[in-house]
Protein backbone atom coordinates (compact mmCIF):
# COMPACT_ATOMS: atom_id res chain seq x y z
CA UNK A 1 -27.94 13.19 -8.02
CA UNK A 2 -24.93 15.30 -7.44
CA UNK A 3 -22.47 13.84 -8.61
CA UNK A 4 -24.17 12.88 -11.87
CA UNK A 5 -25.91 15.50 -12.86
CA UNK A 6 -23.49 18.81 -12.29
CA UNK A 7 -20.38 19.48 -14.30
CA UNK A 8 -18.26 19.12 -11.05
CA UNK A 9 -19.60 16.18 -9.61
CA UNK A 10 -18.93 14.69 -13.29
CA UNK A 11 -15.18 15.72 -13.36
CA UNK A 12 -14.98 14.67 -8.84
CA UNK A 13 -15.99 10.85 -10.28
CA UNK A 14 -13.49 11.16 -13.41
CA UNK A 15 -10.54 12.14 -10.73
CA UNK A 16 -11.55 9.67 -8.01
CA UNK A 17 -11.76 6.88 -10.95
CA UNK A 18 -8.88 8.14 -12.63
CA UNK A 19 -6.40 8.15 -9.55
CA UNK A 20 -7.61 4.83 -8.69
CA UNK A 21 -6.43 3.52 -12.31
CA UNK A 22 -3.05 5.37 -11.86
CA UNK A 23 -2.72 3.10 -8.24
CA UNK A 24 -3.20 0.17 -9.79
CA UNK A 25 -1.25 0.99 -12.73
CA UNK A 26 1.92 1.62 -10.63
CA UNK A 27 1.67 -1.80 -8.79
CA UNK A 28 0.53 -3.32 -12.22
CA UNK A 29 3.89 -2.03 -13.51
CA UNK A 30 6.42 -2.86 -10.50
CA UNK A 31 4.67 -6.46 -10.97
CA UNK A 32 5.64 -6.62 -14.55
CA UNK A 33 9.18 -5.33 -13.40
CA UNK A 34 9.59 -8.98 -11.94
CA UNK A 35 9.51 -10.18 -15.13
CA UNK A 36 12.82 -8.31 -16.10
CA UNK A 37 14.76 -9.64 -13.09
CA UNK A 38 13.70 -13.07 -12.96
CA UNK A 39 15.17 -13.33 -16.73
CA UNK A 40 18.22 -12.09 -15.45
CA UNK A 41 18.66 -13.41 -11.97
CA UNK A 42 16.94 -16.68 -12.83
CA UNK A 43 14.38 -16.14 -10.19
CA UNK A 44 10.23 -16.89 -10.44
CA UNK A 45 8.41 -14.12 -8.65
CA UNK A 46 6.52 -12.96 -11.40
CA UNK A 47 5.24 -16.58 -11.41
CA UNK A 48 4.55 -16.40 -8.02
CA UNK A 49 2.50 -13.16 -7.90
CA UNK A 50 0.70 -14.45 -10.80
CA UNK A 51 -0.55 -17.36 -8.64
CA UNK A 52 -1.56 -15.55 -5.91
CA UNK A 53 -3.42 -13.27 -8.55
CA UNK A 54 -5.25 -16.04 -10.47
CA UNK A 55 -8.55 -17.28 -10.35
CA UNK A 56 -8.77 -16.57 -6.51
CA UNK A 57 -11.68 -14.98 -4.87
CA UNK A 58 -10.35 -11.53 -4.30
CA UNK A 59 -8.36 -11.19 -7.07
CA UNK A 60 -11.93 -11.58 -9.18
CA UNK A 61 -12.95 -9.14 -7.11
CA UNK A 62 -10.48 -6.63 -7.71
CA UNK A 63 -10.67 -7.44 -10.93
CA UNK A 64 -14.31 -6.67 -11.35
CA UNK A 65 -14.10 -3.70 -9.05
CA UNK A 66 -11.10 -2.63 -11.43
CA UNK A 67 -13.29 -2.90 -14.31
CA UNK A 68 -16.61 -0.91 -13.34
CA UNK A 69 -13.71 1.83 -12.85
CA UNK A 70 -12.50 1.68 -15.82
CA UNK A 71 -16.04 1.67 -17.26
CA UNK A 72 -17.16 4.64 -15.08
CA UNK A 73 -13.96 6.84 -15.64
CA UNK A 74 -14.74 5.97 -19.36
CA UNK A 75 -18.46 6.63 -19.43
CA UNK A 76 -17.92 10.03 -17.60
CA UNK A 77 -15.24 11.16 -20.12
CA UNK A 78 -17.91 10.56 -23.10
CA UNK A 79 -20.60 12.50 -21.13
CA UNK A 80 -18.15 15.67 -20.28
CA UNK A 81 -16.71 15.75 -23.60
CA UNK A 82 -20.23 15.96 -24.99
CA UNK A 83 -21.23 18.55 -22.57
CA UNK A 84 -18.06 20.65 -23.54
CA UNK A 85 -18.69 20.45 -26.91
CA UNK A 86 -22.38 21.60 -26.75
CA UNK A 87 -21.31 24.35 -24.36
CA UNK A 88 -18.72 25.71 -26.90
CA UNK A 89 -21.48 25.53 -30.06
CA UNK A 90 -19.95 26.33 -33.37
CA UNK A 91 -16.99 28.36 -31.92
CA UNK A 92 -15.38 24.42 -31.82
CA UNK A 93 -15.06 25.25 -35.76
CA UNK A 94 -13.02 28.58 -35.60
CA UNK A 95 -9.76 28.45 -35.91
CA UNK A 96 -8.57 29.25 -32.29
CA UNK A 97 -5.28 30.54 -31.01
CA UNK A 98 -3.15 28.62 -28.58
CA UNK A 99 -4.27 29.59 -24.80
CA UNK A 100 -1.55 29.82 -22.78
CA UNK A 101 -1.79 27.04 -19.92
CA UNK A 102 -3.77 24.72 -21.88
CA UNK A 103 -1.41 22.10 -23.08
CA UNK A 104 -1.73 19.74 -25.84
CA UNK A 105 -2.69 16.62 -23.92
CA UNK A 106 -5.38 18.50 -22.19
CA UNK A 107 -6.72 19.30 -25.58
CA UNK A 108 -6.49 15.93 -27.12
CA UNK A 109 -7.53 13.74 -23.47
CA UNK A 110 -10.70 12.14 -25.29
CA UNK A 111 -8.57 10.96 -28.28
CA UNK A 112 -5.45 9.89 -26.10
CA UNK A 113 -7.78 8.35 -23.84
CA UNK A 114 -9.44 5.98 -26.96
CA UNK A 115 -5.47 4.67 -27.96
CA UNK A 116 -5.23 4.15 -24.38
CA UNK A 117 -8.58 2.00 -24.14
CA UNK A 118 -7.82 0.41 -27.72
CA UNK A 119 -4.43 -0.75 -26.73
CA UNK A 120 -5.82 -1.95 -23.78
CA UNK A 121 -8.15 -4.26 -25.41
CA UNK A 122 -5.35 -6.21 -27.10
CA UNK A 123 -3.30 -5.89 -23.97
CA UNK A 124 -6.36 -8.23 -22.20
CA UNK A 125 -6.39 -10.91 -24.88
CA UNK A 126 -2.51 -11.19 -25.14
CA UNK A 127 -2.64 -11.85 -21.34
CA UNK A 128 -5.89 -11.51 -19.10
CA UNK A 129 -7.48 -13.98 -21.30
CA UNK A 130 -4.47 -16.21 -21.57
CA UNK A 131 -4.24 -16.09 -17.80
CA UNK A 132 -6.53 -15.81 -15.11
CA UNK A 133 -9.39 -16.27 -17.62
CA UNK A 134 -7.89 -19.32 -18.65
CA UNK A 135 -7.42 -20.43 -15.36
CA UNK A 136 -10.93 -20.09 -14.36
CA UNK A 137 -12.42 -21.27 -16.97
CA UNK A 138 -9.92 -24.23 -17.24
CA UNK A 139 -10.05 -23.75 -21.33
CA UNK A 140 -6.87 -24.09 -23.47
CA UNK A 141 -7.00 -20.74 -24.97
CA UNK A 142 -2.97 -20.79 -25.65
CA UNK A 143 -0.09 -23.54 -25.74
CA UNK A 144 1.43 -22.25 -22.27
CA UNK A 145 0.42 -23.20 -18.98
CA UNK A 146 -1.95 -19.90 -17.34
CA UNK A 147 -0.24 -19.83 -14.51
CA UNK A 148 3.33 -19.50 -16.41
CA UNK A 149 2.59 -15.87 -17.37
CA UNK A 150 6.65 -15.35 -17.48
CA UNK A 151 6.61 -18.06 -20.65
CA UNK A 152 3.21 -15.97 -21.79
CA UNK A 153 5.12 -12.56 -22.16
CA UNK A 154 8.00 -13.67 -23.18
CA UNK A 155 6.67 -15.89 -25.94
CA UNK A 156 5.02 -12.62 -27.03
CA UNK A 157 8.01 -10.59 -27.19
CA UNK A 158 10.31 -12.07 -28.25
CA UNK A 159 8.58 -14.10 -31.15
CA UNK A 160 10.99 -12.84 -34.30
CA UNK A 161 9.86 -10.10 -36.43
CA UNK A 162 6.24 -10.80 -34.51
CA UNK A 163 7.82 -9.43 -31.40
CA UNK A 164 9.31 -6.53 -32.87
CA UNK A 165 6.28 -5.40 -33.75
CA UNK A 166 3.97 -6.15 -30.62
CA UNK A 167 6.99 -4.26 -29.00
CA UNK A 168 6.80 -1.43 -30.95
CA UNK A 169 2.69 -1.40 -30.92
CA UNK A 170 2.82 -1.43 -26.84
CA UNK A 171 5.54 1.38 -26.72
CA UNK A 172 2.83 3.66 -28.72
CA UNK A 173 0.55 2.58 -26.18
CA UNK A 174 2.87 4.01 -23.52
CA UNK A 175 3.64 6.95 -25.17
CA UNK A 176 0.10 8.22 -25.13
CA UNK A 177 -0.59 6.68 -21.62
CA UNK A 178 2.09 9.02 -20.43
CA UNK A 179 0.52 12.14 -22.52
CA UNK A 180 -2.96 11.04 -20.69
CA UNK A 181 -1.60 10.42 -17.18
CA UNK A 182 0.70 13.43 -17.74
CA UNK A 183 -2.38 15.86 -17.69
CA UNK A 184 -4.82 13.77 -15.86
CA UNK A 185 -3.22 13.47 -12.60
CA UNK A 186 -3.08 17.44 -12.31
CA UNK A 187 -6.37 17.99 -13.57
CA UNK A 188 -7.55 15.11 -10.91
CA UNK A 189 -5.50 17.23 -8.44
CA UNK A 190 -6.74 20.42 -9.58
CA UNK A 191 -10.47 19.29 -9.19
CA UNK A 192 -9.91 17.94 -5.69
CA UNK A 193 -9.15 20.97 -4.48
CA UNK A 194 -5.40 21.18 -5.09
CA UNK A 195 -5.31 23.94 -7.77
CA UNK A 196 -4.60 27.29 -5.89
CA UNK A 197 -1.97 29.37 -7.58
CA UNK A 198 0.64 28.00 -4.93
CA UNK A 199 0.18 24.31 -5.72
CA UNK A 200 -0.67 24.89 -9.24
CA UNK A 201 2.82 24.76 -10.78
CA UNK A 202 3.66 21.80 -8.20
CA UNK A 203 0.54 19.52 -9.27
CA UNK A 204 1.84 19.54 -12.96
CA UNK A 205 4.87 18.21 -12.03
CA UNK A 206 3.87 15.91 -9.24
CA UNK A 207 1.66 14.35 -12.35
CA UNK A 208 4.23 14.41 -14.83
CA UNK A 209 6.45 12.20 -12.13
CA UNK A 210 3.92 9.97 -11.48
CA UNK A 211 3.34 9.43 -15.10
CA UNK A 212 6.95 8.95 -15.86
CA UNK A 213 7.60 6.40 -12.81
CA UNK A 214 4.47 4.45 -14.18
CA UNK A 215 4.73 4.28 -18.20
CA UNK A 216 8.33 3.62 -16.92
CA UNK A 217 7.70 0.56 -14.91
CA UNK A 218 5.86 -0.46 -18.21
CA UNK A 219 8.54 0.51 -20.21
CA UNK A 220 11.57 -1.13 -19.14
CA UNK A 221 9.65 -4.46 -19.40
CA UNK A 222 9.01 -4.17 -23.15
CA UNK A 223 12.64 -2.50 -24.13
CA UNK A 224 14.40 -4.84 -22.27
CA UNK A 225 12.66 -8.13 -24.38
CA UNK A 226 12.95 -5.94 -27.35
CA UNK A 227 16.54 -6.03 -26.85
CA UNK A 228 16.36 -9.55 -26.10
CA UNK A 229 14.71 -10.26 -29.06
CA UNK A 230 16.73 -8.22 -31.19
CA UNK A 231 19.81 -10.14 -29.86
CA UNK A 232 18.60 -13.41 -30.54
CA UNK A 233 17.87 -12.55 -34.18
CA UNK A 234 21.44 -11.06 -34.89
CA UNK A 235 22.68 -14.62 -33.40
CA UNK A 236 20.05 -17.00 -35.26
């Protein structure tokens, strides 16, 4: 097959899989960004979406859907990073000198992308398994309600010297989601057919953007209940 068996049918289902993350990352974020303005207007929406995304029909369908991409874009990263490596032999071992064009983050994508995946694991027990899982499954898994995932989050970051450093473990995550997203939303440009010496140039910062506006999203949720954490421990 196509797409499975050539080098640029490999990197087509890495860009189709990969964009598809970045959608659901940017609507994954402006949800979280509920979180922030309930806590300061006093308002529930977060709670709201949260119910309409629980253990509903399609939600566990998007939700499974979500994950075979995520185990696809994964899976196809392994096999082209393997392919690159035997194509390069032992010259991977030389000391080589900086091409010009080749950025870090395209250099280090395999590495960025296992933080990324890593980070992501703990990010699905501190709240996928708290939440919808929970829900489905009906078992007690935490001491909050699933379907209060505002008390969830917020029990998480702002929990004392506990917080702090959740906070500080999920704004590494975000870092190196922005180095990953910063190169892979060109390079899924550029393999789509975008990568012409016009649009070149343009495609880098289109995917810079749309990495910024999405670790961003991300972001402002976990600075803003750092702050509130840090505040509540200078008045304890």
């Amino acid at each position: 097959m196509w797409l499975k068996d050539s080098s640029i049918g490999r990197k087509l289902v890495m860009s189709i899989s990969g964009l598809f993350m970045v959608l659901f990352l940017l609507f994954h974020g402006s949800m979280n960004l509920c979180l922030v303005i309930d806590d300061i207007f006093g308002t529930h929406a977060y709670n709201w979406i949260c119910s309409m995304l629980g253990a509903n029909w399609y939600a566990l369908v998007g939700t499974a859907i979500l994950a075979l991409g995520f185990v696809v874009h994964i899976v196809f990263a392994i096999i082209l990073t393997v392919q690159n490596r035997r194509a390069r032999g032992n010259d991977r071992y030389a000391v080589e000198a900086r091409q010009e064009g080749v950025d870090w983050a395209s250099k280090n994508m395999l590495a960025l992308g296992v933080i990324v995946l890593g980070f992501l694991v703990l990010h699905l027990y501190n709240f996928w398994w708290k939440m919808q899982f929970a829900e489905l499954t009906g078992l007690h898994v935490s001491a909050f309600d699933p379907q209060d995932g505002s008390a969830i989050v917020k029990a998480l970051f702002t929990d004392g010297w506990s917080g702090i450093i959740y906070c500080l473990l999920y704004i590494v995550w975000l870092v190196a989601l922005w180095f990953h997203l910063s190169h892979g939303v060109w390079s899924a440009m550029q393999t789509m057919g975008a990568g012409n010496t016009v649009w070149l140039k343009r495609i880098k910062v289109i995917g810079i953007v749309f990495a910024a506006l999405t670790v961003g999203l991300f972001m402002i949720v976990v600075l803003y209940f750092l702050g509130v954490n840090i505040g509540q421990m200078c008045c304890a």
